[in-house]
PDB file of N, CA and C in Angstrom:
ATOM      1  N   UNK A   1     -23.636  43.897-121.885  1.00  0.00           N
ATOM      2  CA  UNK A   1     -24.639  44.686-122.563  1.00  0.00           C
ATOM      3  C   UNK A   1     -24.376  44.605-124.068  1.00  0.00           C
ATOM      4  N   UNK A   2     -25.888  44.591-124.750  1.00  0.00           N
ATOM      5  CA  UNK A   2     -24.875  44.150-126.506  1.00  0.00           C
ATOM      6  C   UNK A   2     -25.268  45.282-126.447  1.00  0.00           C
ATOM      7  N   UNK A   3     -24.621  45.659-127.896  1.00  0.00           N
ATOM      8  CA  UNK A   3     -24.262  47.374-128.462  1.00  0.00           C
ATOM      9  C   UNK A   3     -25.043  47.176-129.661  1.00  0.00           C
ATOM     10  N   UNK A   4     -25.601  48.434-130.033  1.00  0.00           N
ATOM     11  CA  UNK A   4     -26.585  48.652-131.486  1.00  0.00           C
ATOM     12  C   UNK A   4     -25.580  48.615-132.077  1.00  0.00           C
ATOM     13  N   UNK A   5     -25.920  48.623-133.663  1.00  0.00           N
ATOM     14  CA  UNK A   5     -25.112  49.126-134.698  1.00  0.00           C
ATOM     15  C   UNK A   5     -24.719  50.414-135.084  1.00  0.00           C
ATOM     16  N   UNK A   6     -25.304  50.944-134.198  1.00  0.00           N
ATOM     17  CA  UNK A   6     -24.813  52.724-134.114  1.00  0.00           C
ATOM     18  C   UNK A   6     -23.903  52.864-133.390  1.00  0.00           C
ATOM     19  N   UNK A   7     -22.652  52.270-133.185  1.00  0.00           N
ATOM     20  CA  UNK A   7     -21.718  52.333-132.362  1.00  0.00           C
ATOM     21  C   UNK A   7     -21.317  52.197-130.611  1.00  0.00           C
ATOM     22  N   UNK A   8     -22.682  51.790-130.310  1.00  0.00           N
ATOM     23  CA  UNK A   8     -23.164  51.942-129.140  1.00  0.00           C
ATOM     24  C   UNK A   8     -23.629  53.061-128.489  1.00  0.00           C
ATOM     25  N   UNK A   9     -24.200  53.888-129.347  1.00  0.00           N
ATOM     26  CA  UNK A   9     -24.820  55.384-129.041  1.00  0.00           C
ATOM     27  C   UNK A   9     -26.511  55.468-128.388  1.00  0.00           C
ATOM     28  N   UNK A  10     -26.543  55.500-127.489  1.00  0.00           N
ATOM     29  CA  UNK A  10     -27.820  55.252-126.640  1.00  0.00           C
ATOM     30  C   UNK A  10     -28.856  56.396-127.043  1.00  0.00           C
ATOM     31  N   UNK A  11     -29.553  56.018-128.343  1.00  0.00           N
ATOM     32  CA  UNK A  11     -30.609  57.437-128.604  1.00  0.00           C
ATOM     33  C   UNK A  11     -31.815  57.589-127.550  1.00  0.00           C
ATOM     34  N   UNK A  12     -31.971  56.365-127.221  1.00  0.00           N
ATOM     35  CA  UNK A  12     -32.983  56.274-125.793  1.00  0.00           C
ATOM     36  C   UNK A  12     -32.475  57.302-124.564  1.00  0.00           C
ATOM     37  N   UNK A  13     -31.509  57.448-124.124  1.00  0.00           N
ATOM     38  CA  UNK A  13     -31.088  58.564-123.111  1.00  0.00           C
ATOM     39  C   UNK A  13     -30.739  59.663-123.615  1.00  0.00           C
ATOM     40  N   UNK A  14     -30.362  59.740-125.324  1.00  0.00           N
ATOM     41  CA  UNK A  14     -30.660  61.127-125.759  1.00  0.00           C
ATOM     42  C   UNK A  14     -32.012  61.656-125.607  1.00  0.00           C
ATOM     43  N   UNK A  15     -32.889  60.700-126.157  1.00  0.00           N
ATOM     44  CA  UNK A  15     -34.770  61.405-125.852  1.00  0.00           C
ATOM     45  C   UNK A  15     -34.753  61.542-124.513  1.00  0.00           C
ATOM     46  N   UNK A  16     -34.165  60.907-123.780  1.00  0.00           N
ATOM     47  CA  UNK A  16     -34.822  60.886-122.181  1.00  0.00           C
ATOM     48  C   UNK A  16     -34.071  62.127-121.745  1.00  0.00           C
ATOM     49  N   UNK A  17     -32.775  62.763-121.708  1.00  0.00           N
ATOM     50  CA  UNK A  17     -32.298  63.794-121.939  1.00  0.00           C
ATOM     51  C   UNK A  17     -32.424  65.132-121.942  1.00  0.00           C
ATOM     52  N   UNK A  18     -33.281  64.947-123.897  1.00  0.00           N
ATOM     53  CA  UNK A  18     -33.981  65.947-124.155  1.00  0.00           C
ATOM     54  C   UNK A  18     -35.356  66.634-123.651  1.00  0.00           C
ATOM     55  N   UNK A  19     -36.103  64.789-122.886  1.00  0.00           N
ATOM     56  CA  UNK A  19     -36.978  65.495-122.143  1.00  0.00           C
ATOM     57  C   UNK A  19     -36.704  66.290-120.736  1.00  0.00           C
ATOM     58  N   UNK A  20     -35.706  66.042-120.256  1.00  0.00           N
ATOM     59  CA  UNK A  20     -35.197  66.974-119.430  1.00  0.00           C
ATOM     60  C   UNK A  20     -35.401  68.308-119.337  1.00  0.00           C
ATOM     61  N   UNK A  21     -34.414  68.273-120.864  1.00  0.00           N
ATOM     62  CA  UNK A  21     -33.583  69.728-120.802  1.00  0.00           C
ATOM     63  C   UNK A  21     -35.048  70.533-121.737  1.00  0.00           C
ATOM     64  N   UNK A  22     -36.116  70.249-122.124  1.00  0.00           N
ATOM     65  CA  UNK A  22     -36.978  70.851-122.856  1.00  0.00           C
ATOM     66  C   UNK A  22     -38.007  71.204-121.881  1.00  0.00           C
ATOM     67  N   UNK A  23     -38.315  69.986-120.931  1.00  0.00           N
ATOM     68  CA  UNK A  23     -39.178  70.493-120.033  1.00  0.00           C
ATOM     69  C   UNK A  23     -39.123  71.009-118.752  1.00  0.00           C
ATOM     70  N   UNK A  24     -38.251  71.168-118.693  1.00  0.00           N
ATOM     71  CA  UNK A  24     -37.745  71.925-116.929  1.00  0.00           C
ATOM     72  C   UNK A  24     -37.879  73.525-117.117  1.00  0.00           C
ATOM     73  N   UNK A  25     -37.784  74.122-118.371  1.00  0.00           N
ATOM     74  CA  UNK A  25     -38.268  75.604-118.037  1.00  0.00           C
ATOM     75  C   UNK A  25     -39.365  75.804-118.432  1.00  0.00           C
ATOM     76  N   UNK A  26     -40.111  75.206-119.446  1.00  0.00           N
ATOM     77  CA  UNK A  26     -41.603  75.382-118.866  1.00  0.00           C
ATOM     78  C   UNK A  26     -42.348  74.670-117.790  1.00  0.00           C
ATOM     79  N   UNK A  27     -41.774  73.859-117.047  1.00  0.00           N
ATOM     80  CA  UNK A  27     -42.376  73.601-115.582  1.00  0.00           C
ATOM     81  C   UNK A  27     -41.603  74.904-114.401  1.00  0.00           C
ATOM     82  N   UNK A  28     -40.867  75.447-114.907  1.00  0.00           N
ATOM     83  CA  UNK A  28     -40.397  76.133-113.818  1.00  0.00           C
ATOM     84  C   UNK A  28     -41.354  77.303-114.386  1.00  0.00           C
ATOM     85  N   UNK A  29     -41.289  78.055-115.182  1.00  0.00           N
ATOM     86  CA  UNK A  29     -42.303  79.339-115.941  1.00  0.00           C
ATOM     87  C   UNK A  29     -44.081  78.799-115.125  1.00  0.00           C
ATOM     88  N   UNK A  30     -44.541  78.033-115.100  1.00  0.00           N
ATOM     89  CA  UNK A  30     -45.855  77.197-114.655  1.00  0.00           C
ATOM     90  C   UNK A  30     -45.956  77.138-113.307  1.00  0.00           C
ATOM     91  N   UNK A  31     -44.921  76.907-112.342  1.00  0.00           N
ATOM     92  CA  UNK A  31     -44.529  76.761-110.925  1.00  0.00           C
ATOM     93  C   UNK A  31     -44.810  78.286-110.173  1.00  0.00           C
ATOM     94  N   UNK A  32     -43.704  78.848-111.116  1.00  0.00           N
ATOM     95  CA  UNK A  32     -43.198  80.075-110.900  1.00  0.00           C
ATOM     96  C   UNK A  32     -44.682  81.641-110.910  1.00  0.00           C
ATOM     97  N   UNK A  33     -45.047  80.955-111.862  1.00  0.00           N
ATOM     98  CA  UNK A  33     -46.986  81.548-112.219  1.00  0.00           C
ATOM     99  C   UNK A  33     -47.604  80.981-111.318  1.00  0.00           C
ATOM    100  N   UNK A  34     -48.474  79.993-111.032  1.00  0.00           N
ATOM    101  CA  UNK A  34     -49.077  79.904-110.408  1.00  0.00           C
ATOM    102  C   UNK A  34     -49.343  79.786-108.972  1.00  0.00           C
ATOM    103  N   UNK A  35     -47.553  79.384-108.245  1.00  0.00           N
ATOM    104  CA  UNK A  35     -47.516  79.281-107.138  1.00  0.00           C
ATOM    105  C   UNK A  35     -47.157  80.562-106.348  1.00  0.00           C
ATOM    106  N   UNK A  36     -46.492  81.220-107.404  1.00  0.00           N
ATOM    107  CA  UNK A  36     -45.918  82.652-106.992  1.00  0.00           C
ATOM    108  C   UNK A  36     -44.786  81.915-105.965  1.00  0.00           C
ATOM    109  N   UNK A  37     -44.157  80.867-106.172  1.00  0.00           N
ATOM    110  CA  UNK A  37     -42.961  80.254-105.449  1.00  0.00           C
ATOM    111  C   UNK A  37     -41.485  81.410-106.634  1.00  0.00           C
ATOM    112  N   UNK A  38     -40.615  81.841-105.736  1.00  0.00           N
ATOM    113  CA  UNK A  38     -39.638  82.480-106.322  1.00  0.00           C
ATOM    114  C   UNK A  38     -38.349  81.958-105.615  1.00  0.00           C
ATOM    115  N   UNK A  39     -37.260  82.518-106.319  1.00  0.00           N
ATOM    116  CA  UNK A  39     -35.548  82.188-106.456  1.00  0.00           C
ATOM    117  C   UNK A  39     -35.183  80.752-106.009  1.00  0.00           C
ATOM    118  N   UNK A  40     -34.331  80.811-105.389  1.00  0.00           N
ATOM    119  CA  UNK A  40     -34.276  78.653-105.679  1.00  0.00           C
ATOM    120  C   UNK A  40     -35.203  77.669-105.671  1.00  0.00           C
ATOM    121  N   UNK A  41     -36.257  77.743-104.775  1.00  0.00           N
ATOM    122  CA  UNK A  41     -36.784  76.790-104.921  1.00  0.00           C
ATOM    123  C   UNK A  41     -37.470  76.265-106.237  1.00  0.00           C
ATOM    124  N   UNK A  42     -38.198  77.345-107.085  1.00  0.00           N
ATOM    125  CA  UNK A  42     -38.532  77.478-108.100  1.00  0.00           C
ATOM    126  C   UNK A  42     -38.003  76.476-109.246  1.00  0.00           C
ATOM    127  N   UNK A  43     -36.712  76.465-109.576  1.00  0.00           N
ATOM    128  CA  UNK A  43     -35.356  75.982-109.989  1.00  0.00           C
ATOM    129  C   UNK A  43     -35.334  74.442-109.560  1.00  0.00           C
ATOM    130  N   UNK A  44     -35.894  73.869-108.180  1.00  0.00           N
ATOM    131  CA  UNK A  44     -35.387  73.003-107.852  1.00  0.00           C
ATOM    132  C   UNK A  44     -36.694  71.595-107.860  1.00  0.00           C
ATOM    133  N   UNK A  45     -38.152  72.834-107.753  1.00  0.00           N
ATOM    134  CA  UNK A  45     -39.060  71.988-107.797  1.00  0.00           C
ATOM    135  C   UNK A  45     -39.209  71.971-109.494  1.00  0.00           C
ATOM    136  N   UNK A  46     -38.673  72.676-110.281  1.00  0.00           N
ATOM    137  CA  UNK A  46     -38.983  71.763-111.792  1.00  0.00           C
ATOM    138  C   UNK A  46     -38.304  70.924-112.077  1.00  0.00           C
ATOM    139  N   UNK A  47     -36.958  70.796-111.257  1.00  0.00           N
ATOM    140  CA  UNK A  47     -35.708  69.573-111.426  1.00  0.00           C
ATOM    141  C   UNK A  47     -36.916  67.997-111.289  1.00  0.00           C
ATOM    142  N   UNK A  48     -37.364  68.363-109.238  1.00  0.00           N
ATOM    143  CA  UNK A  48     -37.905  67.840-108.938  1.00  0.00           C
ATOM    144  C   UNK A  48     -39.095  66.959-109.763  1.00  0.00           C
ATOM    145  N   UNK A  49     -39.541  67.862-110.438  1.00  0.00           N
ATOM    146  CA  UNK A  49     -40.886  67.486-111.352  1.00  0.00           C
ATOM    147  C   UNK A  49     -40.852  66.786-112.476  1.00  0.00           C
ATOM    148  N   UNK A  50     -39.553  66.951-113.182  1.00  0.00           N
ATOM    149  CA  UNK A  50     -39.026  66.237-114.167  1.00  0.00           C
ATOM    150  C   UNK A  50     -38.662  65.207-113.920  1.00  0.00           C
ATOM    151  N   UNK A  51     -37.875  64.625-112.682  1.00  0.00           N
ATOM    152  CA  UNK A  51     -37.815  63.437-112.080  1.00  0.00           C
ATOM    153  C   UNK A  51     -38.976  62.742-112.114  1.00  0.00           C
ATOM    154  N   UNK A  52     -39.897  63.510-111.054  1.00  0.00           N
ATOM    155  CA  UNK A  52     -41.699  62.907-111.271  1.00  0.00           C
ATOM    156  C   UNK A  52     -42.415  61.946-112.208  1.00  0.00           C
ATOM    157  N   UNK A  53     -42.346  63.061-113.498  1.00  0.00           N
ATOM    158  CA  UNK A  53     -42.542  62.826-114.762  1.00  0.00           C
ATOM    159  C   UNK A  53     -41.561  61.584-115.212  1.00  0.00           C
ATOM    160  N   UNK A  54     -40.315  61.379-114.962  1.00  0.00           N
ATOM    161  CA  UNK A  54     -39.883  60.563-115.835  1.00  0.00           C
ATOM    162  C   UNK A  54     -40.093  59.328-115.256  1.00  0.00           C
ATOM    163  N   UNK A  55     -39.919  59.234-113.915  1.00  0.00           N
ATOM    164  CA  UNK A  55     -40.122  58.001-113.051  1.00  0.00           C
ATOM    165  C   UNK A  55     -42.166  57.156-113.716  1.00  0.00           C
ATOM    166  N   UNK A  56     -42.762  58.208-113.951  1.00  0.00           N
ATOM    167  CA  UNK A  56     -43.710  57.989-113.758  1.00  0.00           C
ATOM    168  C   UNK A  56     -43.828  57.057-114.881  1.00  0.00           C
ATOM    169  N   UNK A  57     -43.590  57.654-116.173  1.00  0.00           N
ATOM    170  CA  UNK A  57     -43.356  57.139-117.087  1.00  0.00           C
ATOM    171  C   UNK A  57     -42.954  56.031-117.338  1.00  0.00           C
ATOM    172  N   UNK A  58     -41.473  55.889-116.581  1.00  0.00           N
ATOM    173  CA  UNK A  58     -40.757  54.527-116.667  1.00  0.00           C
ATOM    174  C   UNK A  58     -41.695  53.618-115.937  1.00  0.00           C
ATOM    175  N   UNK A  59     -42.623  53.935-114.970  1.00  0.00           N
ATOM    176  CA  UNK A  59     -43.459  53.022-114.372  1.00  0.00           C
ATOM    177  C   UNK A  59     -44.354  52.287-114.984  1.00  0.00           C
ATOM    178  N   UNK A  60     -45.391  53.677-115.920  1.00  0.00           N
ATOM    179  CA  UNK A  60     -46.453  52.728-116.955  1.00  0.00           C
ATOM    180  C   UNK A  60     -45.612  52.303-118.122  1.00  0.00           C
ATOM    181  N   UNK A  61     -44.225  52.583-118.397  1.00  0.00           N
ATOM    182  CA  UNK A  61     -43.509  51.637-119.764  1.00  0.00           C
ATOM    183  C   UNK A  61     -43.315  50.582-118.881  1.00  0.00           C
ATOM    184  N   UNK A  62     -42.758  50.020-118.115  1.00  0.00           N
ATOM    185  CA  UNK A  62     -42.660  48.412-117.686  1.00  0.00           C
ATOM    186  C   UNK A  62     -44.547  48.296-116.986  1.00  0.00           C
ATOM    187  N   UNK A  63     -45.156  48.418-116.622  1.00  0.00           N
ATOM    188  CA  UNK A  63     -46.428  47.888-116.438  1.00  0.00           C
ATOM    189  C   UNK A  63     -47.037  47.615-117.948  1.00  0.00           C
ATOM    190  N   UNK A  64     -46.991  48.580-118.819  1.00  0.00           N
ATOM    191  CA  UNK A  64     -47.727  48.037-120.317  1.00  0.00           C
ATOM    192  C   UNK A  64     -46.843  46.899-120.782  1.00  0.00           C
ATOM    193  N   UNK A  65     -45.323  46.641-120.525  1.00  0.00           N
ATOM    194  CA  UNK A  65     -44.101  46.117-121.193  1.00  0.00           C
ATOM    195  C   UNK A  65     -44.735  44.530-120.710  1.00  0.00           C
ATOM    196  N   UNK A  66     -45.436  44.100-119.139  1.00  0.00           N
ATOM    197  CA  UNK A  66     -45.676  43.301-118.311  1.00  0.00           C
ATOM    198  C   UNK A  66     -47.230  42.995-119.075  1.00  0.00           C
ATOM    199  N   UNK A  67     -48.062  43.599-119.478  1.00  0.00           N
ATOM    200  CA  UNK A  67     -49.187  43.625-119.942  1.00  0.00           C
ATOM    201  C   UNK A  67     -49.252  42.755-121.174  1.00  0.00           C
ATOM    202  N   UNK A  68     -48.333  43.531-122.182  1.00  0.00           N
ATOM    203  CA  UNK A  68     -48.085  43.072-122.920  1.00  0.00           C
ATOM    204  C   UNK A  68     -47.289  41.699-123.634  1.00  0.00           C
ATOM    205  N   UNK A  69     -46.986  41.475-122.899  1.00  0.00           N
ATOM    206  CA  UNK A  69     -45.463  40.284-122.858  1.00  0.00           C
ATOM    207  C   UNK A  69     -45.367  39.938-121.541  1.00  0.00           C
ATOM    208  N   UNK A  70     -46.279  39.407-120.493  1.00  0.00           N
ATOM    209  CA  UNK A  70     -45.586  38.843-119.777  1.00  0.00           C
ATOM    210  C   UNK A  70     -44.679  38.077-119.674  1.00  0.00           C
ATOM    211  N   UNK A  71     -44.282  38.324-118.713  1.00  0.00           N
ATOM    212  CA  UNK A  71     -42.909  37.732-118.626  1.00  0.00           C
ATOM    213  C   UNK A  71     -41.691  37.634-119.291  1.00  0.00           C
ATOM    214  N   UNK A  72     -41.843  38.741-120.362  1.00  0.00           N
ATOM    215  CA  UNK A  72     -40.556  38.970-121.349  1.00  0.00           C
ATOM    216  C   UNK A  72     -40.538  40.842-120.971  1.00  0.00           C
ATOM    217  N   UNK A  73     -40.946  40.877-119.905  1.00  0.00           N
ATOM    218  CA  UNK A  73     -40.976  42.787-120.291  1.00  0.00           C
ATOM    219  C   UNK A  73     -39.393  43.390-120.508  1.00  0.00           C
ATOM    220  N   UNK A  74     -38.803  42.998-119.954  1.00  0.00           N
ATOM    221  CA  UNK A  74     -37.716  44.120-120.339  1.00  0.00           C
ATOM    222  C   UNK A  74     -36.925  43.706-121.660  1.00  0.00           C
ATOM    223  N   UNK A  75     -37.094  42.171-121.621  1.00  0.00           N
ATOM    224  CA  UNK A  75     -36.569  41.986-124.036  1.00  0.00           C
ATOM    225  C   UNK A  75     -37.192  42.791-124.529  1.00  0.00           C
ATOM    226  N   UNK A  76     -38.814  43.234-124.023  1.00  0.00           N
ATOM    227  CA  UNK A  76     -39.797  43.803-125.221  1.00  0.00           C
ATOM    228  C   UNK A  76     -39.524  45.331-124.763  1.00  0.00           C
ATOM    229  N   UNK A  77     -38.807  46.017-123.575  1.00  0.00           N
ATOM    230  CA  UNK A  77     -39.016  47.166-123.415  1.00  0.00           C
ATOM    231  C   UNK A  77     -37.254  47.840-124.190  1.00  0.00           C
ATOM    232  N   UNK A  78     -36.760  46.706-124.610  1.00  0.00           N
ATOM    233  CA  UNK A  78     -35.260  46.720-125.214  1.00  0.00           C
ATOM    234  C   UNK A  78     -34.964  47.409-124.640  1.00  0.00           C
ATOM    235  N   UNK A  79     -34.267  46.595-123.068  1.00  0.00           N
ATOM    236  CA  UNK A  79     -33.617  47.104-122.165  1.00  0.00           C
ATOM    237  C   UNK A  79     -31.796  46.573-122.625  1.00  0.00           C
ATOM    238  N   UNK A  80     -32.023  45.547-123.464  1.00  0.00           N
ATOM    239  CA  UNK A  80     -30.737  44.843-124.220  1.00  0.00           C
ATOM    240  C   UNK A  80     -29.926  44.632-122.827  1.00  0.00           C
ATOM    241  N   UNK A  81     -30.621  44.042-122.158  1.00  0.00           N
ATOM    242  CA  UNK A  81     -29.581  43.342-121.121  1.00  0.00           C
ATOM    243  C   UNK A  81     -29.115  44.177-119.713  1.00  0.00           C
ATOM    244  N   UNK A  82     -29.422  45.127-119.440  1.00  0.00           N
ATOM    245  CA  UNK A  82     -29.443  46.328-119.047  1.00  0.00           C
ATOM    246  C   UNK A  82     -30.354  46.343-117.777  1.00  0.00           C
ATOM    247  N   UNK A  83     -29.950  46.047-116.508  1.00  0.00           N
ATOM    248  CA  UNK A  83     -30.875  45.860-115.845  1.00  0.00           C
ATOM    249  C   UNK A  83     -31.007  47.357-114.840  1.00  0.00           C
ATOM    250  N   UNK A  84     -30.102  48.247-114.843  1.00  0.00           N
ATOM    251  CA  UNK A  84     -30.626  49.644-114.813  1.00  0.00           C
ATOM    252  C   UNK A  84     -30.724  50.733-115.826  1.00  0.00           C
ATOM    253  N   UNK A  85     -31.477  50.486-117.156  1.00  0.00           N
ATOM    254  CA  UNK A  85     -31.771  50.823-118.140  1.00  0.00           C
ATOM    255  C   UNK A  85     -32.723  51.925-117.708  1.00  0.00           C
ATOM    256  N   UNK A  86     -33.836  51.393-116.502  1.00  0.00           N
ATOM    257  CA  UNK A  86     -34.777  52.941-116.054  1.00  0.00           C
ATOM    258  C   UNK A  86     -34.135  53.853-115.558  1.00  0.00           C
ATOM    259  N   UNK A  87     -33.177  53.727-114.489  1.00  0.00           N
ATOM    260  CA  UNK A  87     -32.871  54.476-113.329  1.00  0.00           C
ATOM    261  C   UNK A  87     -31.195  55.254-114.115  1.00  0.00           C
ATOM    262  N   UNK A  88     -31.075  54.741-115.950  1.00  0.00           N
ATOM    263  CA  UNK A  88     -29.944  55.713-116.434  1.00  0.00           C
ATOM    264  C   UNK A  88     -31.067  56.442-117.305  1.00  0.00           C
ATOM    265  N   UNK A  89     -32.257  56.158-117.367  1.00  0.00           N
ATOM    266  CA  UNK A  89     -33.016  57.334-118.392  1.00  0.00           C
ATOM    267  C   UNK A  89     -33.745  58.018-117.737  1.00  0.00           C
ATOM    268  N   UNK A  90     -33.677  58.187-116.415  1.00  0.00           N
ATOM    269  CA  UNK A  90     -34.388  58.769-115.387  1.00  0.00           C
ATOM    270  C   UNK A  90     -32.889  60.248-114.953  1.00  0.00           C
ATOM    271  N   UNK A  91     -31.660  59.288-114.961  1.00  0.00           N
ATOM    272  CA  UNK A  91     -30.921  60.435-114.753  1.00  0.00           C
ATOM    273  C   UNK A  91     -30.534  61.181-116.052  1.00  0.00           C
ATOM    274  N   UNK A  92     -30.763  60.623-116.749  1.00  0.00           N
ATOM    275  CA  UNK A  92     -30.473  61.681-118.169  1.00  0.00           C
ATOM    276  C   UNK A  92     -31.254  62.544-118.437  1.00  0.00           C
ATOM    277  N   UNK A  93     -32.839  62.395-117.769  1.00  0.00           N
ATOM    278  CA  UNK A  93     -33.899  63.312-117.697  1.00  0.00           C
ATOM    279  C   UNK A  93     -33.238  64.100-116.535  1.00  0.00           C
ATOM    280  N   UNK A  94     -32.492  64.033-115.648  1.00  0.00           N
ATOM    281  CA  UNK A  94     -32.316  65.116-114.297  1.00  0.00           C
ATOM    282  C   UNK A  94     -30.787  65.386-114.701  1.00  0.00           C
ATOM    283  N   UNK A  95     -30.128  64.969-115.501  1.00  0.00           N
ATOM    284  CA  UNK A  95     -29.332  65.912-116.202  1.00  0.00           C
ATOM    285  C   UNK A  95     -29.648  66.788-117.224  1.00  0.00           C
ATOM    286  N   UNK A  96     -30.600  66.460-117.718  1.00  0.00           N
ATOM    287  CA  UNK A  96     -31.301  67.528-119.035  1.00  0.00           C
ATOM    288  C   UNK A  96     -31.899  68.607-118.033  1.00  0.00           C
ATOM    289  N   UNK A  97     -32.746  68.271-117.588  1.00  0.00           N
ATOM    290  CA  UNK A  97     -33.275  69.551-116.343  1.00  0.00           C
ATOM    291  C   UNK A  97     -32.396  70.193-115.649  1.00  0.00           C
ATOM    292  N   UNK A  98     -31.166  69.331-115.124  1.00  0.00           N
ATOM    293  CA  UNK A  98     -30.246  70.287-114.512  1.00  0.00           C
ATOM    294  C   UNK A  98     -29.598  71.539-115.230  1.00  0.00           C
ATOM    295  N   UNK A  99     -29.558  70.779-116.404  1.00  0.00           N
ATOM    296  CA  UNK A  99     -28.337  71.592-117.592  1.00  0.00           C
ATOM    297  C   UNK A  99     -29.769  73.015-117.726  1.00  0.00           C
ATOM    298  N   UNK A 100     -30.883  72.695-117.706  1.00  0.00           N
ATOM    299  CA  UNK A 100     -31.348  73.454-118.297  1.00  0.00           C
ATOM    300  C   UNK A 100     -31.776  74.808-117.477  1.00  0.00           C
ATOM    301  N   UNK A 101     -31.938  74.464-115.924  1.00  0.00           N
ATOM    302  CA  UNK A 101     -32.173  75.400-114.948  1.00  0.00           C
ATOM    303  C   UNK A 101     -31.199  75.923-114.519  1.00  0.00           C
ATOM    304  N   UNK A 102     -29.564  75.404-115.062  1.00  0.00           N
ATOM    305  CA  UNK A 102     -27.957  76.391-114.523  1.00  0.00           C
ATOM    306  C   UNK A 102     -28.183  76.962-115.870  1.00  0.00           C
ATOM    307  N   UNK A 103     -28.724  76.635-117.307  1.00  0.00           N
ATOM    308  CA  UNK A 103     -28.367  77.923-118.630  1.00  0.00           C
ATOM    309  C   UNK A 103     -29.244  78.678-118.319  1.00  0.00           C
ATOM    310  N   UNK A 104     -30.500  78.622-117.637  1.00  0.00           N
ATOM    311  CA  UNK A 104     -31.879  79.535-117.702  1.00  0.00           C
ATOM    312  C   UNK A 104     -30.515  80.311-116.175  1.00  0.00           C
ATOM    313  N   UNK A 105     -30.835  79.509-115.278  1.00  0.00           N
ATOM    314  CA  UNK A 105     -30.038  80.671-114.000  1.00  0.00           C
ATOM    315  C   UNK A 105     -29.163  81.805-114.564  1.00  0.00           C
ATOM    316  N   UNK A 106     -28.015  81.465-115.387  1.00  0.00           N
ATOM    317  CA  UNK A 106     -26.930  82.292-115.651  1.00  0.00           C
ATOM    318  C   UNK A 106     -27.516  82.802-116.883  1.00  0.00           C
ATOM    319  N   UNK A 107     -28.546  83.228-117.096  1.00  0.00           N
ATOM    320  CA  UNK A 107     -28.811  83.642-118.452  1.00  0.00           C
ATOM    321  C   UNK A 107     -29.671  84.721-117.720  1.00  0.00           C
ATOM    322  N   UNK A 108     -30.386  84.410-116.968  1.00  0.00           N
ATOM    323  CA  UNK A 108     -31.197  85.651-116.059  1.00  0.00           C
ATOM    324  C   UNK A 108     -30.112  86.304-114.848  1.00  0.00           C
ATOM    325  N   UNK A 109     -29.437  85.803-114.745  1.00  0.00           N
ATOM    326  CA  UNK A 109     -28.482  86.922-113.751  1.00  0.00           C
ATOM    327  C   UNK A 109     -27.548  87.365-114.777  1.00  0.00           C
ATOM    328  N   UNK A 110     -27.280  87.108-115.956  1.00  0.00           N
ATOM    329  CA  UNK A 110     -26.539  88.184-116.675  1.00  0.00           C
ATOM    330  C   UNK A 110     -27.469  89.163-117.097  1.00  0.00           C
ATOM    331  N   UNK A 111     -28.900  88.906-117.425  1.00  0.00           N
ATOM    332  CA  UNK A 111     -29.460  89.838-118.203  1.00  0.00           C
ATOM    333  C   UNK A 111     -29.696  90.780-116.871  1.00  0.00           C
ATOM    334  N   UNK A 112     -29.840  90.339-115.759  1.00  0.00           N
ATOM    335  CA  UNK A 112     -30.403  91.019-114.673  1.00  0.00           C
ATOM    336  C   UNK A 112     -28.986  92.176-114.530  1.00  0.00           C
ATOM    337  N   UNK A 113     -27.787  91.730-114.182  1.00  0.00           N
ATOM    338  CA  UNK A 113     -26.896  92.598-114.307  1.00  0.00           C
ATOM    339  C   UNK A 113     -26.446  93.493-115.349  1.00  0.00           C
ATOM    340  N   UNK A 114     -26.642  93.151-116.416  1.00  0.00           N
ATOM    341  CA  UNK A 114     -26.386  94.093-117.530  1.00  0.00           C
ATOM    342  C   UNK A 114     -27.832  95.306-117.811  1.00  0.00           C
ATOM    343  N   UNK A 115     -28.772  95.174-117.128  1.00  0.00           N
ATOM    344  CA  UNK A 115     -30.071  95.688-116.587  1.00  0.00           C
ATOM    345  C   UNK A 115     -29.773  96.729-115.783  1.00  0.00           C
ATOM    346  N   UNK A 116     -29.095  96.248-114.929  1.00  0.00           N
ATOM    347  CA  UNK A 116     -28.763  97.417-113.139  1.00  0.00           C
ATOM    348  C   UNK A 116     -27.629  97.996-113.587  1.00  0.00           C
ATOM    349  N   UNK A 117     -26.646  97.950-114.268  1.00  0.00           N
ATOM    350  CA  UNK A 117     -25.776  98.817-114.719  1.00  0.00           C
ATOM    351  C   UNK A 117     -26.393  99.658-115.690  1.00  0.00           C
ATOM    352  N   UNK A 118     -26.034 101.253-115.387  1.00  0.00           N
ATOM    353  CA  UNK A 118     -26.633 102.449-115.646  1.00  0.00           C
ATOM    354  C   UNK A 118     -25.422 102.797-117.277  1.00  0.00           C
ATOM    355  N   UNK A 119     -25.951 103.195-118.280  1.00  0.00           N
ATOM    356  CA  UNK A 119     -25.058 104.103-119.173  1.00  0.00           C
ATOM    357  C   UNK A 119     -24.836 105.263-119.116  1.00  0.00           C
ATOM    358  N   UNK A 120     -23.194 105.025-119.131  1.00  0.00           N
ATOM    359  CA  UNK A 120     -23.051 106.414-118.948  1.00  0.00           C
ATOM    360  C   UNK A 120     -23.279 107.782-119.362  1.00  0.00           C
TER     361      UNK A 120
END
């Protein structure tokens, strides 16, 4: 795999990442509204959905990549040699979602407990 000149710092799985960890609680807030779906599953279908979303994505980036450049799609999608380049920005999106539905979890069961405890 060649390495950028940024030390080999992959900003592509930072964005893919960030779309994770940005969009998994407003798909869970959206889920959670309209389906009136509550406690884990809730949590698990925005994981779920973010996967969705990213797969989907990675699908129309190599179909336009093929459109565009046949037969060069993944030089032009600067996969740099990288022949699971989708399926590590797909998990960096379901690590961003993960990270983001265990800080949202433990952030609502502390507030929930510091709630049910009475002052004295």
């Amino acid at each position: 795999m060649r390495r950028s000149s940024c030390s080999g710092i992959h900003f592509d799985r930072i964005g893919h990442g960030a779309f994770g960890l940005l969009l998994a609680y407003p798909l869970r807030e959206i889920v959670g509204r309209l389906s009136g779906v509550r406690g884990a599953l809730v949590y698990w279908l925005s994981i779920a959905a973010v996967l969705a979303l990213s797969s989907v994505f990675e699908i129309i980036e190599a179909v336009v990549a093929e459109i565009v450049s046949p037969g060069a799609g993944p030089a032009w999608l600067g996969a740099q040699g990288d022949e699971w380049d989708a399926q590590m920005d797909i998990a960096a999106a379901l690590g961003g979602a993960c990270a983001a539905m265990l800080a949202t979890f433990l952030i609502e069961r502390l507030t929930a407990r510091t709630q049910t405890v009475a002052p004295p």
